[in-house]
Protein backbone atom coordinates (compact mmCIF):
# COMPACT_ATOMS: atom_id res chain seq x y z
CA UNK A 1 0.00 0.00 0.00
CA UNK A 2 1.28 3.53 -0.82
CA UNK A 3 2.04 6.41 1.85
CA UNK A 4 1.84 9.73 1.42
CA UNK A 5 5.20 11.78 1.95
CA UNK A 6 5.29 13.25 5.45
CA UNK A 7 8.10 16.15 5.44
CA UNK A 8 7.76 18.22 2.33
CA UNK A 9 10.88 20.94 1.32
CA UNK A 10 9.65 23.78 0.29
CA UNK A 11 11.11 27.25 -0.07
CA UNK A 12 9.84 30.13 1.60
CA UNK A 13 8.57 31.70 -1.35
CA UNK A 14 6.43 28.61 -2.30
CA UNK A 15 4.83 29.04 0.96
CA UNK A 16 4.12 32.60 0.28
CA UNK A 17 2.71 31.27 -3.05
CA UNK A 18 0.79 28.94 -1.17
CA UNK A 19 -0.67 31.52 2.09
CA UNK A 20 -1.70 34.22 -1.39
CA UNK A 21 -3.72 31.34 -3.09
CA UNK A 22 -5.56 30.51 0.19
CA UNK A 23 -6.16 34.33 0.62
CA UNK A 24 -7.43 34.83 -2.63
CA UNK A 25 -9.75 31.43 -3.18
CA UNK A 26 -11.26 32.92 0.64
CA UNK A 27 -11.56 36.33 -0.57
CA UNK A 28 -13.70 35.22 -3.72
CA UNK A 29 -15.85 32.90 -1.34
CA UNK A 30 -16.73 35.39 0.86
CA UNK A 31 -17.32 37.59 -1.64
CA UNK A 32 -19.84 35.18 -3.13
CA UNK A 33 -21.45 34.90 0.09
CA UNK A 34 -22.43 38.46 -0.10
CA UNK A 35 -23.41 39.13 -3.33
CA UNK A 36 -25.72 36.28 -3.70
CA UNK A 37 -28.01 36.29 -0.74
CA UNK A 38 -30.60 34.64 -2.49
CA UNK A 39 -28.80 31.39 -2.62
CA UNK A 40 -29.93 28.23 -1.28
CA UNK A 41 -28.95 28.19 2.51
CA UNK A 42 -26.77 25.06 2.26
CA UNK A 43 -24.72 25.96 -0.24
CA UNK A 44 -23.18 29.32 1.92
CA UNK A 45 -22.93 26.81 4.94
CA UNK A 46 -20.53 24.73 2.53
CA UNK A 47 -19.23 27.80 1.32
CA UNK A 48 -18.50 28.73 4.72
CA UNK A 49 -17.60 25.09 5.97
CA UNK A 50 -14.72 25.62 2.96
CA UNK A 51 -13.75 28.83 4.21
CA UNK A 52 -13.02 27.90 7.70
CA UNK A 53 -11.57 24.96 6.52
CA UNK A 54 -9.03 26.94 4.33
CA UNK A 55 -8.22 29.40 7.67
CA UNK A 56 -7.44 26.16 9.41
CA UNK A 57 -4.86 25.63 6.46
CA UNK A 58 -3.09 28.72 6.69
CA UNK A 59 -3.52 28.65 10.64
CA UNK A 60 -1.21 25.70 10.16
CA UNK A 61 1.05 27.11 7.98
CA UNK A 62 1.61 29.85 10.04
CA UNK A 63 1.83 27.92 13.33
CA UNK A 64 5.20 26.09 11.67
CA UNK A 65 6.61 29.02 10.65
CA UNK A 66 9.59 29.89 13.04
CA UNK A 67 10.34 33.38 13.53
CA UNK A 68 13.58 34.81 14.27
CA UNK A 69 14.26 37.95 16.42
CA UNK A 70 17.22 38.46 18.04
CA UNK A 71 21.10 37.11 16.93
CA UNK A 72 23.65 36.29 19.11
CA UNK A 73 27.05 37.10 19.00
CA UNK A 74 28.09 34.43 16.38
CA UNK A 75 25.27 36.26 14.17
CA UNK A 76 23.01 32.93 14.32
CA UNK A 77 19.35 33.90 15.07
CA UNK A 78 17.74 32.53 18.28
CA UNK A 79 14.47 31.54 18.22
CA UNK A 80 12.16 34.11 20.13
């Protein structure tokens, strides 16, 4: 049976790439939400099912993201 890779390398900029394409496909959902009121009432609860569902996404990308503050004296960043 196949497995799906667990550790991925990507570069920071693919991320980026990544966290703009979430933004934008949530931005067009929402937007769809209110311009079209007269929709059926299940399809804004999936539209808004997907939308918290892509938040989650970039929640996560976020949360792994390790930000840097402060170097040391050998000029290596420390974790902050």
């Amino acid at each position: 049976m196949t497995r799906y890779k667990d550790v991925f390398e990507l570069s920071v900029q693919d991320i980026e790439l990544i966290e703009r394409a979430l933004r934008n496909e949530i931005g067009e959902l929402s937007g769809r939400l209110h311009v079209s009121p007269m929709e059926a009432a299940h399809e804004h609860r999936e539209d808004e099912a997907h939308i918290r569902r892509l938040h989650e996404v970039l929640g996560k990308l976020h949360n792994q993201k390790i930000f840097y503050g402060q170097a040391n004296q050998t000029g290596i960043p420390i974790s902050g």
